[in-house]
Protein backbone atom coordinates (compact mmCIF):
# COMPACT_ATOMS: atom_id res chain seq x y z
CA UNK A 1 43.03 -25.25 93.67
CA UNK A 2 45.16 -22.31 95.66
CA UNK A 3 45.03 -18.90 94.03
CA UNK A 4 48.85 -18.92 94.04
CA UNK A 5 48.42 -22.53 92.10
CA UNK A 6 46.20 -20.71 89.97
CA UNK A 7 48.25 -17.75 89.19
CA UNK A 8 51.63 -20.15 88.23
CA UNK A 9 49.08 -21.89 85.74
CA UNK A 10 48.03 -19.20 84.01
CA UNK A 11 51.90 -17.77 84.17
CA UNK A 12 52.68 -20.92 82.58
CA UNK A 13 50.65 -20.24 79.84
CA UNK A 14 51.58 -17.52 79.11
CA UNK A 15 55.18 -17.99 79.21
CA UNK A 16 54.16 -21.22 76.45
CA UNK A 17 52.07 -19.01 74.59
CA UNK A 18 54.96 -16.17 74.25
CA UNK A 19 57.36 -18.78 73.55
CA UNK A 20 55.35 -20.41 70.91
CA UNK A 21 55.19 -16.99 69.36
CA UNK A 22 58.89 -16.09 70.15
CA UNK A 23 59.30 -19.82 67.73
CA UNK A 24 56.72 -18.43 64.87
CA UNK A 25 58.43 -14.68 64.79
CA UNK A 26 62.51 -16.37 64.91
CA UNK A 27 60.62 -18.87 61.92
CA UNK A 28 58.97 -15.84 59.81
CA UNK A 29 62.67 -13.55 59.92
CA UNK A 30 64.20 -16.65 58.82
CA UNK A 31 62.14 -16.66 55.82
CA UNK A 32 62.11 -13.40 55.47
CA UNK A 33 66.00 -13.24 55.23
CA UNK A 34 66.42 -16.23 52.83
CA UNK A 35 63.89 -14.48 50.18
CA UNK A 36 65.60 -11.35 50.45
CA UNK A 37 68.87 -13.10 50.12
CA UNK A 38 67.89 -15.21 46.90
CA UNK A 39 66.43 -11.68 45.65
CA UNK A 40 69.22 -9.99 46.44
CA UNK A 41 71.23 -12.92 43.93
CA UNK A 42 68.73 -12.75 41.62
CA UNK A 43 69.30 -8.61 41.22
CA UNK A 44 73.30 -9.27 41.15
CA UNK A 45 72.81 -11.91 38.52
CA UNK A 46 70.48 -9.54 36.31
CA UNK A 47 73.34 -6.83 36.18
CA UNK A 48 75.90 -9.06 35.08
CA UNK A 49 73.62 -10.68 32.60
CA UNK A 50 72.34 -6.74 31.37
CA UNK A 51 76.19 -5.70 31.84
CA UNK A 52 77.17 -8.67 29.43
CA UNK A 53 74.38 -7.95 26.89
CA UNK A 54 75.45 -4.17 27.00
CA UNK A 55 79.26 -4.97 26.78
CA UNK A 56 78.48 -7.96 23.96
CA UNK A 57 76.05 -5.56 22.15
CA UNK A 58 78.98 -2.78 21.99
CA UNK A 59 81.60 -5.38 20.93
CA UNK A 60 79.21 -6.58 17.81
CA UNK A 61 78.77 -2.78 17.18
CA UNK A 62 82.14 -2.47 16.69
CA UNK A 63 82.22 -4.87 13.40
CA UNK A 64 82.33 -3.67 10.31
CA UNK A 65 80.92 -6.59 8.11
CA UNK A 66 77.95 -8.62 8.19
CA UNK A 67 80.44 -11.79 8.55
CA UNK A 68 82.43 -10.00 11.47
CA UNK A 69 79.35 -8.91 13.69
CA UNK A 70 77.91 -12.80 12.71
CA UNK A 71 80.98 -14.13 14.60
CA UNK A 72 81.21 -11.80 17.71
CA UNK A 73 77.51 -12.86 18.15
CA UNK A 74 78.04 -16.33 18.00
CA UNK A 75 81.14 -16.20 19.90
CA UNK A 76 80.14 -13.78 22.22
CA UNK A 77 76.72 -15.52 23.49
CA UNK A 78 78.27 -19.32 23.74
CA UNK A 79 81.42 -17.81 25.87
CA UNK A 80 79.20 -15.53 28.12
CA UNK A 81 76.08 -17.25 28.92
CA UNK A 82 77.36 -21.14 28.82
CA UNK A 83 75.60 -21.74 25.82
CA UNK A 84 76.10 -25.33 23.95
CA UNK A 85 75.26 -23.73 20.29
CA UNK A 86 74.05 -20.79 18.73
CA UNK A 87 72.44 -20.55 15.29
CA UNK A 88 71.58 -17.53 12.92
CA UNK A 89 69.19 -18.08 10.25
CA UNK A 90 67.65 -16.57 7.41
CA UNK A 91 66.54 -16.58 4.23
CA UNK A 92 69.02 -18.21 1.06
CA UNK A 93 69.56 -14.35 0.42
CA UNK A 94 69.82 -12.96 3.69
CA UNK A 95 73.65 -13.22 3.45
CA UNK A 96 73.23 -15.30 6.92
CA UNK A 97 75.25 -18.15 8.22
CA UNK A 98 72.84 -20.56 7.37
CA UNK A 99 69.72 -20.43 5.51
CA UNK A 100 66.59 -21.72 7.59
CA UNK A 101 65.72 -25.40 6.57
CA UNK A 102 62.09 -25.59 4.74
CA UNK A 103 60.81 -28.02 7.69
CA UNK A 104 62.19 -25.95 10.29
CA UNK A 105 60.58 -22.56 8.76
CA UNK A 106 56.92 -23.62 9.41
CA UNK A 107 57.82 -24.07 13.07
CA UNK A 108 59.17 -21.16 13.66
CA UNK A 109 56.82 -18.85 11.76
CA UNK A 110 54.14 -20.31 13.93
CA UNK A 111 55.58 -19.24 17.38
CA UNK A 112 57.20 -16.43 15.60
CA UNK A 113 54.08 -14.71 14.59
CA UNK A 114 52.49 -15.07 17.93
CA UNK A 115 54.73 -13.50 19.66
CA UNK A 116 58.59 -13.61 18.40
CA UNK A 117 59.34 -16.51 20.90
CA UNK A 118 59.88 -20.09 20.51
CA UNK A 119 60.87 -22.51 24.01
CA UNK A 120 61.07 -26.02 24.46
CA UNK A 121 63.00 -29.12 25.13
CA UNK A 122 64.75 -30.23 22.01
CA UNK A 123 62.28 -32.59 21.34
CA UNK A 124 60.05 -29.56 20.70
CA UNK A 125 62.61 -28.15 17.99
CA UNK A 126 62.32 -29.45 14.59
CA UNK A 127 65.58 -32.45 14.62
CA UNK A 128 67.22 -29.98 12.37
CA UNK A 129 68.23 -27.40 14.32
CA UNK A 130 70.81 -29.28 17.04
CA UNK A 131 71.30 -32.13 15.56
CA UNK A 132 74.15 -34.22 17.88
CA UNK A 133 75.11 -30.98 19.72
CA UNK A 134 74.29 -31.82 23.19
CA UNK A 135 71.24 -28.98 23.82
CA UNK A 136 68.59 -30.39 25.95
CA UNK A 137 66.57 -26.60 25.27
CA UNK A 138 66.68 -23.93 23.33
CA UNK A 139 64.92 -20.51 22.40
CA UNK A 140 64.47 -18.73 18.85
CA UNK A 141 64.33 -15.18 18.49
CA UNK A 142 63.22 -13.25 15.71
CA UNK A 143 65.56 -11.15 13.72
CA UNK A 144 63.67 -8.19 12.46
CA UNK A 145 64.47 -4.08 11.22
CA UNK A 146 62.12 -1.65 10.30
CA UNK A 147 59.34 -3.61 11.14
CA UNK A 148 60.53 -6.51 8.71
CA UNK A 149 61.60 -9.61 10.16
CA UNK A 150 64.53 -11.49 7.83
CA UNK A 151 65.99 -13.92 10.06
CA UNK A 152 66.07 -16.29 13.45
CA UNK A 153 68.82 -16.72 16.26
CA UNK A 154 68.87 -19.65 18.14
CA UNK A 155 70.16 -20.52 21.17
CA UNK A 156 70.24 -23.95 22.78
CA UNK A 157 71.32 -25.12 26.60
CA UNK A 158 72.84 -27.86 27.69
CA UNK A 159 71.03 -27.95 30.36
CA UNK A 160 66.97 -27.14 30.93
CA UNK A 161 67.08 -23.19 31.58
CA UNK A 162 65.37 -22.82 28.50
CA UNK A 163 61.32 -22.97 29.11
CA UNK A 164 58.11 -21.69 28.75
CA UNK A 165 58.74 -19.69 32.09
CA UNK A 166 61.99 -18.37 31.67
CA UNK A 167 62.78 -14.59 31.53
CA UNK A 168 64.62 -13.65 28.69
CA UNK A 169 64.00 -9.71 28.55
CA UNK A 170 67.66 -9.28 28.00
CA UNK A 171 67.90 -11.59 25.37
CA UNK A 172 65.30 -10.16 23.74
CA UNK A 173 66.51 -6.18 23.83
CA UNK A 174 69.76 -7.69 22.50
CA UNK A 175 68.36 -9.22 19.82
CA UNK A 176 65.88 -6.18 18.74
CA UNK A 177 69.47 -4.07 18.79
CA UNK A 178 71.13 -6.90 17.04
CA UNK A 179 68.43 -7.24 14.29
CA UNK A 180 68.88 -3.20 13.43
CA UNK A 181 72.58 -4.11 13.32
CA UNK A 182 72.42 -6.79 11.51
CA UNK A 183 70.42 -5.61 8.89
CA UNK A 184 72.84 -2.58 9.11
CA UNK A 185 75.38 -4.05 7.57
CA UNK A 186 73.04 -6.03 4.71
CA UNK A 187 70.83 -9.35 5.86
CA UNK A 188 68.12 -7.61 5.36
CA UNK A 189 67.44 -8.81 1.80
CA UNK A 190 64.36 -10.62 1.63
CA UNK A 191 61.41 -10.75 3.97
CA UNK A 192 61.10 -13.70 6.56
CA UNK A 193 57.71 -12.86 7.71
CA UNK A 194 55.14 -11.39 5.10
């Protein structure tokens, strides 16, 4: 083989080695752009949802009965955040909407001591609790003041946002405001939790 053979095969080479890279680096900034971009919509779509909490949370703040800040709640979270129902429950003298059923209570006392929380499909949810609403999941939040818990709100989907992974931070500073509020303006009345 000629040296000038030699030279255009190792040119060659090198020209298919730098494109090859050229390929890998144009494949890595396109990855690189469509993170950022779905991070970039995941930021936007936390300050609407913490902008909606915040303008929701002053709205309830503004009631000035128990029955009043029960409704804007209720109202509030289906019309915002595209939910199919929302529940608040509590004790028979908690002055809530709805006292919690006795087979329901066991279920959520059980996720509600671990850790205030309670996901799942509906099947997961005692039948109670949606009954022919349409939810496919939910979430349950304890209602507490003072370091008392007296009640639960719960939120169902009619779709499957609701799971073990979701992030529901914002829900869950809304309801720990909510729960002062509530109890504010007199559910707090008898324990849920001992």
């Amino acid at each position: 083989m000629s040296e000038s053979a030699s030279t255009q095969l190792s040119s060659a080479k090198v020209v298919s080695f730098v494109d090859k890279q050229l390929h890998l680096t144009q494949q890595r900034q396109a990855q690189l752009e469509a993170s950022l971009s779905e991070m970039m919509e995941a930021i936007e779509d936390n300050a609407r949802l913490q902008l909606n909490l915040h303008d929701l949370t002053l709205e309830v703040m503004q009631a000035q009965t128990l029955e009043q800040a029960i409704a804007l709640i209720q109202q509030g979270l289906k019309q915002r955040f595209e939910l199919r129902d929302v529940q608040l429950w509590g004790q028979p003298n908690a002055l809530l909407a709805k006292a919690v059923p006795t087979e329901a209570m066991g279920y959520f006392l059980a996720h509600m001591q671990i850790n205030a929380l309670a996901f799942g499909a509906v099947s997961a949810f005692p039948t109670e609790v949606w009954g022919a609403t349409g939810v496919l999941s939910g979430c349950a939040f304890r209602l507490s003041a003072f370091g008392q818990a007296y009640g639960v709100l719960v939120l169902g989907r009619g779709d499957s946002l609701f799971n073990e992974a979701a992030d529901t931070l914002f829900l869950q500073q809304f309801v720990d405001v909510m729960g002062i509020w509530l109890a504010r303006l007199g559910a707090l009345k008898q324990p849920l939790i001992d």
